[in-house]
Every structure is written in structure tokens, then in C-alpha cells.
C-alpha atoms as a PDB file:
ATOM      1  CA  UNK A   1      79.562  92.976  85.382  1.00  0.00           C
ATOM      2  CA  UNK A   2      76.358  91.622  85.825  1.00  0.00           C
ATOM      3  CA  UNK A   3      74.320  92.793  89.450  1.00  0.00           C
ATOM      4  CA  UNK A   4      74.268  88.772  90.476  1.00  0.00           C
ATOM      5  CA  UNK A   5      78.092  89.535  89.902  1.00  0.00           C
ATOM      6  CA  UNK A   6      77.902  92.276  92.600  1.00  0.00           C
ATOM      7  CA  UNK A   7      78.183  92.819  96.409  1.00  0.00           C
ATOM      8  CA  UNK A   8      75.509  93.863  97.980  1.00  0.00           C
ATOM      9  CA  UNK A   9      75.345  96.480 100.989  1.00  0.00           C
ATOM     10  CA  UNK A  10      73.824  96.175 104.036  1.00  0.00           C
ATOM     11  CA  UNK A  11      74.547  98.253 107.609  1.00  0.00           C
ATOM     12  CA  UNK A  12      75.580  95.874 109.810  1.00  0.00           C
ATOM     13  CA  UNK A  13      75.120  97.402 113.993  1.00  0.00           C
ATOM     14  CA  UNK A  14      78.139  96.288 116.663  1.00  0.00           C
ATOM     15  CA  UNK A  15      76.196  97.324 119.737  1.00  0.00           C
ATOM     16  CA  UNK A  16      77.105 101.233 118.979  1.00  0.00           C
ATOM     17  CA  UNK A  17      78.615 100.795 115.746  1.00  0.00           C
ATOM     18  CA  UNK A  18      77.011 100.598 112.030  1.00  0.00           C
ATOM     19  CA  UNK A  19      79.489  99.344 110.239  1.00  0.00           C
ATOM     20  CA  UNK A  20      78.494  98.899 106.103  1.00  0.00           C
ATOM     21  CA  UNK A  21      78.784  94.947 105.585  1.00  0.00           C
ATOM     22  CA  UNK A  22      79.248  93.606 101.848  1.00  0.00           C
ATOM     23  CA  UNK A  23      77.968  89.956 101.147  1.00  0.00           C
ATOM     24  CA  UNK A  24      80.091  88.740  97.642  1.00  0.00           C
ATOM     25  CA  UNK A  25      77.653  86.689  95.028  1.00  0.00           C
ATOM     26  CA  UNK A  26      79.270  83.334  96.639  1.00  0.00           C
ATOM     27  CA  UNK A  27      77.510  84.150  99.742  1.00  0.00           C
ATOM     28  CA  UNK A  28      80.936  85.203 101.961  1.00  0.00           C
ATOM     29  CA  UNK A  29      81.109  88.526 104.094  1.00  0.00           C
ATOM     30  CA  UNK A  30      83.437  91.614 103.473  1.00  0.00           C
ATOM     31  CA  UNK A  31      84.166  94.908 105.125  1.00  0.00           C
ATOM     32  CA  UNK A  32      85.307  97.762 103.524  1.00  0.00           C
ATOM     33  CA  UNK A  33      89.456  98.830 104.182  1.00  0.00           C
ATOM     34  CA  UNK A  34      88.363 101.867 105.505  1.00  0.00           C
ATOM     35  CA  UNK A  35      85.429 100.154 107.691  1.00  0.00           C
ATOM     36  CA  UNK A  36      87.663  98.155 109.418  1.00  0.00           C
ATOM     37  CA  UNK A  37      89.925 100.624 110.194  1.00  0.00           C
ATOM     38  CA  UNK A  38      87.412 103.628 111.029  1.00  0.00           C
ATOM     39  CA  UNK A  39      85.562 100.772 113.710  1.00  0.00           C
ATOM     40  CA  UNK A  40      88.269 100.872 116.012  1.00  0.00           C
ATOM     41  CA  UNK A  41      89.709 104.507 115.636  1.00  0.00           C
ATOM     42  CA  UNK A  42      92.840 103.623 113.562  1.00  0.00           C
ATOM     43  CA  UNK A  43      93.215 105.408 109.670  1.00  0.00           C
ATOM     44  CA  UNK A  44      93.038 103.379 106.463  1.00  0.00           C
ATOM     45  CA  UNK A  45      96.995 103.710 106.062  1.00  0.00           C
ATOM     46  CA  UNK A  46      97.070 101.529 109.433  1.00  0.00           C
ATOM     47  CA  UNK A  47      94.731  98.826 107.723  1.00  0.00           C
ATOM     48  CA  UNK A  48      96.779  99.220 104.256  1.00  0.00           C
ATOM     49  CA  UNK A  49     100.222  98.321 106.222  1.00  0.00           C
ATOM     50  CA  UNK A  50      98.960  95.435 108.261  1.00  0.00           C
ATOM     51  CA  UNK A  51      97.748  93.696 104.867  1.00  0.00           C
ATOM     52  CA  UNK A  52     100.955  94.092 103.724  1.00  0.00           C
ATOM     53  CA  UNK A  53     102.564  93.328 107.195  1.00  0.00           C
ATOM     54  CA  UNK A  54     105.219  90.775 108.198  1.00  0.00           C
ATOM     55  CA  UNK A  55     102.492  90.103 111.464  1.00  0.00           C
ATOM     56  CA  UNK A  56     100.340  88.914 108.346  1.00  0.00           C
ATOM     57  CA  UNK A  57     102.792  87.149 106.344  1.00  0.00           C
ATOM     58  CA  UNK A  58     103.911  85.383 109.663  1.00  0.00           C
ATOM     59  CA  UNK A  59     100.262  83.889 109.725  1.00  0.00           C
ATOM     60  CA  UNK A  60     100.484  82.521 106.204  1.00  0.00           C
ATOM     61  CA  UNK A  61     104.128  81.313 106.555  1.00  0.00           C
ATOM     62  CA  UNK A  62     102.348  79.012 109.140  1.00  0.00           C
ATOM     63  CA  UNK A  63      99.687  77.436 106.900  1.00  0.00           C
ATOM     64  CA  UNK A  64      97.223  80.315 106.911  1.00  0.00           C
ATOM     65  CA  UNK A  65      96.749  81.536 103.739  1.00  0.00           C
ATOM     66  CA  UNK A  66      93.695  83.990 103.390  1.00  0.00           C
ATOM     67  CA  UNK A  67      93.096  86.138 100.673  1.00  0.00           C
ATOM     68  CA  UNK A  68      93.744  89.227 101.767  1.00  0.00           C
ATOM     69  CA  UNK A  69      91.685  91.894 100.043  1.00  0.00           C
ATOM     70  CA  UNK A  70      90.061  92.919  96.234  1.00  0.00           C
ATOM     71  CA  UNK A  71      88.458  94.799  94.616  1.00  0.00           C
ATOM     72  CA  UNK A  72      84.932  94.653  94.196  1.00  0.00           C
ATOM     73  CA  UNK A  73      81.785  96.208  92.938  1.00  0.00           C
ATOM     74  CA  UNK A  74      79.276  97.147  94.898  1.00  0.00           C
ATOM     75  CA  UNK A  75      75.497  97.449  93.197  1.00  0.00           C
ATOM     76  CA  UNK A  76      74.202 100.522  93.053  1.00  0.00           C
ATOM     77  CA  UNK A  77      71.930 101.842  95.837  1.00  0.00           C
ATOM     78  CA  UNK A  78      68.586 104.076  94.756  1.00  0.00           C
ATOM     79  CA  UNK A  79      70.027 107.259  95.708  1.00  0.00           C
ATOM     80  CA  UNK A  80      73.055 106.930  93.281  1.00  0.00           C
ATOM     81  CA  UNK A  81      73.150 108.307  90.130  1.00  0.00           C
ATOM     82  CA  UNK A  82      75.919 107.824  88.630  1.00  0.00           C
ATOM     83  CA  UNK A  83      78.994 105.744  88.279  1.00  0.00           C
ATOM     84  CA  UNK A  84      79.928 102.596  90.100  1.00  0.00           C
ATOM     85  CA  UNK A  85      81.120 102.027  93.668  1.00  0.00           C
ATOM     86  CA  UNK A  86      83.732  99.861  94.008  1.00  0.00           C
ATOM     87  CA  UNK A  87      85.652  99.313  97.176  1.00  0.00           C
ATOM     88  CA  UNK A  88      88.608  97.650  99.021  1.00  0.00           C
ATOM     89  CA  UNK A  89      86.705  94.631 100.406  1.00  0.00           C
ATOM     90  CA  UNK A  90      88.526  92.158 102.975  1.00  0.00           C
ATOM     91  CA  UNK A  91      86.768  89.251 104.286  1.00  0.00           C
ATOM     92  CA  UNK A  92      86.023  89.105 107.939  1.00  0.00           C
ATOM     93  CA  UNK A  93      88.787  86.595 108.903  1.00  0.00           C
ATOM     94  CA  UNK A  94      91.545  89.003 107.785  1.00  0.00           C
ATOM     95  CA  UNK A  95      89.367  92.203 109.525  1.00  0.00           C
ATOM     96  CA  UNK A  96      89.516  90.102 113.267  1.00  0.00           C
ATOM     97  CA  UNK A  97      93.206  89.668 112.713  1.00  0.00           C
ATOM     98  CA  UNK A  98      93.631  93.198 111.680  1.00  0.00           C
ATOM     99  CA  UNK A  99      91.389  94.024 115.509  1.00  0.00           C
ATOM    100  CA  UNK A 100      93.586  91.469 117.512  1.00  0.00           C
ATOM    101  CA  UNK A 101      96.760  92.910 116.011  1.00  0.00           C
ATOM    102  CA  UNK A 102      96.042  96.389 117.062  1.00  0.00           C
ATOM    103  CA  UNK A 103      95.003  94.945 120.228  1.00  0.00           C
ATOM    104  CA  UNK A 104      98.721  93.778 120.955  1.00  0.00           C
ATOM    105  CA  UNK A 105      99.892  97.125 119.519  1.00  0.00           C
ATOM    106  CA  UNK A 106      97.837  99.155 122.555  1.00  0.00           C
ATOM    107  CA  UNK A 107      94.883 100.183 120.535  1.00  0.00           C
ATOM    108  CA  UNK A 108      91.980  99.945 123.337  1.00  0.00           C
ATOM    109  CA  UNK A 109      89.317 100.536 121.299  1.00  0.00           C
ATOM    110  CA  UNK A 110      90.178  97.506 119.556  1.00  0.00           C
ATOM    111  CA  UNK A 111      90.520  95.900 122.894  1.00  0.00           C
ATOM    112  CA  UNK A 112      87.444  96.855 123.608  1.00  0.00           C
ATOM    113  CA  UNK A 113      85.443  95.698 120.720  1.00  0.00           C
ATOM    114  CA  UNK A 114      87.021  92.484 120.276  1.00  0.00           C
ATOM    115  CA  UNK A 115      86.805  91.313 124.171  1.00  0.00           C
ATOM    116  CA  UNK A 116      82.588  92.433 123.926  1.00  0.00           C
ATOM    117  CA  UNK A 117      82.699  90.764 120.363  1.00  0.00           C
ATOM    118  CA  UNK A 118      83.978  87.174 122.202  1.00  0.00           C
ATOM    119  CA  UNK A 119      81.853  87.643 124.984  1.00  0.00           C
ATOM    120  CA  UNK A 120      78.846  87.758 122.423  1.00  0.00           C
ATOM    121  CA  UNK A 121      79.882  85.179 121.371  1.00  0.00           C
ATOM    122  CA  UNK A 122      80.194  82.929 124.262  1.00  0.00           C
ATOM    123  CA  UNK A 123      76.852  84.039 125.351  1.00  0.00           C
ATOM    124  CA  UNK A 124      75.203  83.025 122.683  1.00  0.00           C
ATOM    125  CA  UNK A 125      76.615  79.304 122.531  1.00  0.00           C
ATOM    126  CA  UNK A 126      75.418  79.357 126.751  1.00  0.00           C
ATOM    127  CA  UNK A 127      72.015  80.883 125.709  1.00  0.00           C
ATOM    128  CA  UNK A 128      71.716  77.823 123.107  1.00  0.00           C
ATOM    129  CA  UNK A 129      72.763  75.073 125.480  1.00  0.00           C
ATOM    130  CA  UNK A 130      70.469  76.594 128.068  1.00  0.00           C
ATOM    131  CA  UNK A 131      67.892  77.184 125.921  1.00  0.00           C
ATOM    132  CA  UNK A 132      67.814  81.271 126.483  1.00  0.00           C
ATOM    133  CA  UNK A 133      66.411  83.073 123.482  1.00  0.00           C
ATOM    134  CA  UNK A 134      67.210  86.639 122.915  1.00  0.00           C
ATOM    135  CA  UNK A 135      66.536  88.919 119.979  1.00  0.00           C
ATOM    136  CA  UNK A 136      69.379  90.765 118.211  1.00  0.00           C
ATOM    137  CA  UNK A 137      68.000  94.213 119.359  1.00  0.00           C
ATOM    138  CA  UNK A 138      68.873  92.645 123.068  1.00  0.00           C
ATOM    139  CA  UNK A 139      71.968  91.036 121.906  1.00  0.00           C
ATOM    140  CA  UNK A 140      72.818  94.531 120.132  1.00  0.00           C
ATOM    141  CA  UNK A 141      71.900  96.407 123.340  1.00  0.00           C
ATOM    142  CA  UNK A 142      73.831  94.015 125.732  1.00  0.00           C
ATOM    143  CA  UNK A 143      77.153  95.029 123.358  1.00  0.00           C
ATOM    144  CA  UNK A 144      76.073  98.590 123.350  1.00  0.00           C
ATOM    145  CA  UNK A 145      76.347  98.500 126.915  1.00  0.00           C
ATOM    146  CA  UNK A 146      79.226  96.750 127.311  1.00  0.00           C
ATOM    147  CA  UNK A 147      81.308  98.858 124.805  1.00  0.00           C
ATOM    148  CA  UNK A 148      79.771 102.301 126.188  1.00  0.00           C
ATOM    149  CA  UNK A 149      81.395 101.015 130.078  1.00  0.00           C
ATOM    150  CA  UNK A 150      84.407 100.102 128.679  1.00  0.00           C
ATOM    151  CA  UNK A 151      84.827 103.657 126.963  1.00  0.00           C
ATOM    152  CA  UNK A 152      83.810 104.875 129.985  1.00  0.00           C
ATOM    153  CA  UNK A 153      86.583 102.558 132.086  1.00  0.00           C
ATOM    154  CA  UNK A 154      88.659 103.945 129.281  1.00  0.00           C
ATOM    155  CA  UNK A 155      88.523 107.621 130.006  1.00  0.00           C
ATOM    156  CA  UNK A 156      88.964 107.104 133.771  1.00  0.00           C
ATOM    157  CA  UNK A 157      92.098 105.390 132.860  1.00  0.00           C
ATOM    158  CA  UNK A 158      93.199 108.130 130.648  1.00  0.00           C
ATOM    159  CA  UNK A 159      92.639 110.431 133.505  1.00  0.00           C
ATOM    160  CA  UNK A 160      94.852 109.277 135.141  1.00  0.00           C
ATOM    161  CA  UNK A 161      98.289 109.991 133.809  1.00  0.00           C
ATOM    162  CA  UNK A 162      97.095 113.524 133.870  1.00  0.00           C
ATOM    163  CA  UNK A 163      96.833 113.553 138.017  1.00  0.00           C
ATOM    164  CA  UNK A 164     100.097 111.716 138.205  1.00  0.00           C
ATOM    165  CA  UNK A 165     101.531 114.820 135.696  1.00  0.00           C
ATOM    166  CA  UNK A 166      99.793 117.650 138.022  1.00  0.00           C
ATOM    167  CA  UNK A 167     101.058 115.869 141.335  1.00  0.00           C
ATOM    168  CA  UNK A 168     104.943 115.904 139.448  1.00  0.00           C
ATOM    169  CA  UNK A 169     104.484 119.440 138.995  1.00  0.00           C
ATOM    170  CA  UNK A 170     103.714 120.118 142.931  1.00  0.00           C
ATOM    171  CA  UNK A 171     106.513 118.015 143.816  1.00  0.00           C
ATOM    172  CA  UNK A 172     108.677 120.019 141.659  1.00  0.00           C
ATOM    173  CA  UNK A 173     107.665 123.479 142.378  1.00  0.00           C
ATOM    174  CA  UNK A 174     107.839 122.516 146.048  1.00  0.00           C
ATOM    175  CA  UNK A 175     111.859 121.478 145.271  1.00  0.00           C
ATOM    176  CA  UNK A 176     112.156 124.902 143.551  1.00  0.00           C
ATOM    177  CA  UNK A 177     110.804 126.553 146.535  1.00  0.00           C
ATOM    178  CA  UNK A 178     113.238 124.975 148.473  1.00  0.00           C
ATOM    179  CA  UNK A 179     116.334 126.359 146.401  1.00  0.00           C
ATOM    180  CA  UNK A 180     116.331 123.203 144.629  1.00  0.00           C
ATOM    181  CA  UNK A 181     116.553 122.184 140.855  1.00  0.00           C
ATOM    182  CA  UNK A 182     114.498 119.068 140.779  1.00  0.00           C
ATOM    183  CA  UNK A 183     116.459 117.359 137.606  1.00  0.00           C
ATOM    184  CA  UNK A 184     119.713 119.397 137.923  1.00  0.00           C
ATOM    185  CA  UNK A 185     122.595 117.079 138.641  1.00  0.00           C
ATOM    186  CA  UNK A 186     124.442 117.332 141.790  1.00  0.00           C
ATOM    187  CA  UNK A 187     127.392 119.453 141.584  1.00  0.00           C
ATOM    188  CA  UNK A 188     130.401 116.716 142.271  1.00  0.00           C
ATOM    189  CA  UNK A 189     132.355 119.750 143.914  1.00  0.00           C
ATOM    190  CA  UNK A 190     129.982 120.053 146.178  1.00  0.00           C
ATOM    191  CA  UNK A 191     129.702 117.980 149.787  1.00  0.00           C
ATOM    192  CA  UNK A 192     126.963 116.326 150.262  1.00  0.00           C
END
């Protein structure tokens, strides 16, 4: 294979994220299986299933029909030495679907980075019909923001099953105080 036949690499930032982008010889994008899955906090294996998925067959049974990932060679960067790369590439349309499905499946993260990814997005099409012009280090930083607020919006949320948890064990132990088994049945031999 020829190096015009190649994909070439390139880091590629989502606000916090550098994410390694491939561009194939014909000009289209491509992220790496394990890219798309290590972005929003989910293992290869996840990625690997969903390409194989009935959730993705469902959207080619209805006239979508995307190729869904190759192999491909990646040139050679200066600090190799040795041997080729080649990688799992699938193009970006597949790697949104693969977000928005973990989305419906409770994955926040990839809540998160898809609702700051369409917000971009939006933004940009107001900033062109307004006439705004902003670099991609602010557009970059704007996402950074956004993602780093709804991590922390996350972890507040996450704290919270843990004060409902220590507020069930002081309602319990107060029962148990009391001379009472808090998930005991009542004895039916007993009166009430």
C-alpha cells in the first residue's frame, strides 16, 4: 500500500478531549474503535457490540445503510520504527450513533458530550447568520467549559444517592432502637 493509499493522523481536541482523528485518501473522517469508545468512558467491547447491534441493524433496515467499520492503515508517524499501524476505523456517522445510543442506555458522559457537541453546533450556524466570528481555541474553550460543568453537575448528582443511602441507615437504626426490625415482616399471629 502506497502512503497516498493511507490514513493520515491528526489529534483532533473536543473542548477537554484529544481524540486521534484519521482522514481516509478519499478525503472522509474516521475514529478509531477504541477512540470512540474511550471518549465517553465506555470499553471497546461496548463499541464492538453496538456495530454488531440490532439498535444498528434497526437503522439500516430503515434505509440507512452506513458502512460500518474497516480496516485501515495508518502512515507511519516519525517516531515509529517499525511495522505498520493499522486500526479499526469507523466513520463519524456510525461514531454519533454509537454516542446517542449510549445516551438512551444512561451513559452521561455521552450525554454530556453529545448535548455540548449540538450546542456547538447551533452556535456556530447563529454566529454565521449574525455575523459573530470566533476562533476554534474559543470555540474549543466554550466546550471545555461546558463539558467540565456538566461533570461537575454530574458528581453532585451522583452524590446524591449516597445521602439518600446514609439517611436509610438513620431511619433504620432508629427502628432498631425502638425494638423494631425495619424489613422483618409482621408476625400474622400477632395483633396489631
Amino acid at each position: 500500500m502506497s502512503t497516498g493509499d493511507k490514513a493520515k493522523r491528526a489529534p483532533v481536541a473536543i473542548g477537554p478531549l484529544s481524540v486521534d482523528g484519521f482522514q481516509m485518501p478519499d478525503g472522509s473522517y474516521r475514529m478509531s474503535i477504541t477512540g470512540i469508545a474511550e471518549a465517553i468512558g465506555t470499553s471497546q467491547q461496548n463499541a464492538t457490540n453496538f456495530l454488531r447491534s440490532n439498535a444498528l441493524k434497526a437503522l439500516q433496515a430503515s434505509g440507512y445503510t452506513p458502512q460500518t467499520s474497516e480496516q485501515i492503515e495508518v502512515e507511519s508517524s516519525e517516531e515509529q520504527v517499525r511495522g505498520q499501524t493499522r486500526i479499526t476505523a469507523v466513520p463519524l456517522d456510525i461514531t454519533f450513533a454509537f454516542w446517542l445510543y449510549q445516551c438512551s442506555r444512561g451513559n452521561r458522559q455521552a450525554y454530556n458530550l453529545v448535548a455540548a457537541l449540538g450546542l456547538e453546533t447551533l452556535e456556530r450556524r447563529f454566529d454565521a447568520a449574525f455575523g459573530v466570528e470566533r476562533s476554534e481555541a474559543e470555540r474549543n474553550a466554550l466546550l471545555t467549559q461546558r463539558l467540565q460543568a456538566d461533570l461537575a453537575a454530574a458528581v453532585d448528582a451522583l452524590a446524591e444517592p449516597d445521602l439518600r443511602t446514609e439517611r436509610e441507615a438513620r431511619l433504620e437504626q432508629q427502628l432498631r432502637d425502638l425494638g423494631v426490625e425495619p424489613w422483618q415482616l409482621p408476625d400474622p399471629e400477632e395483633p396489631p
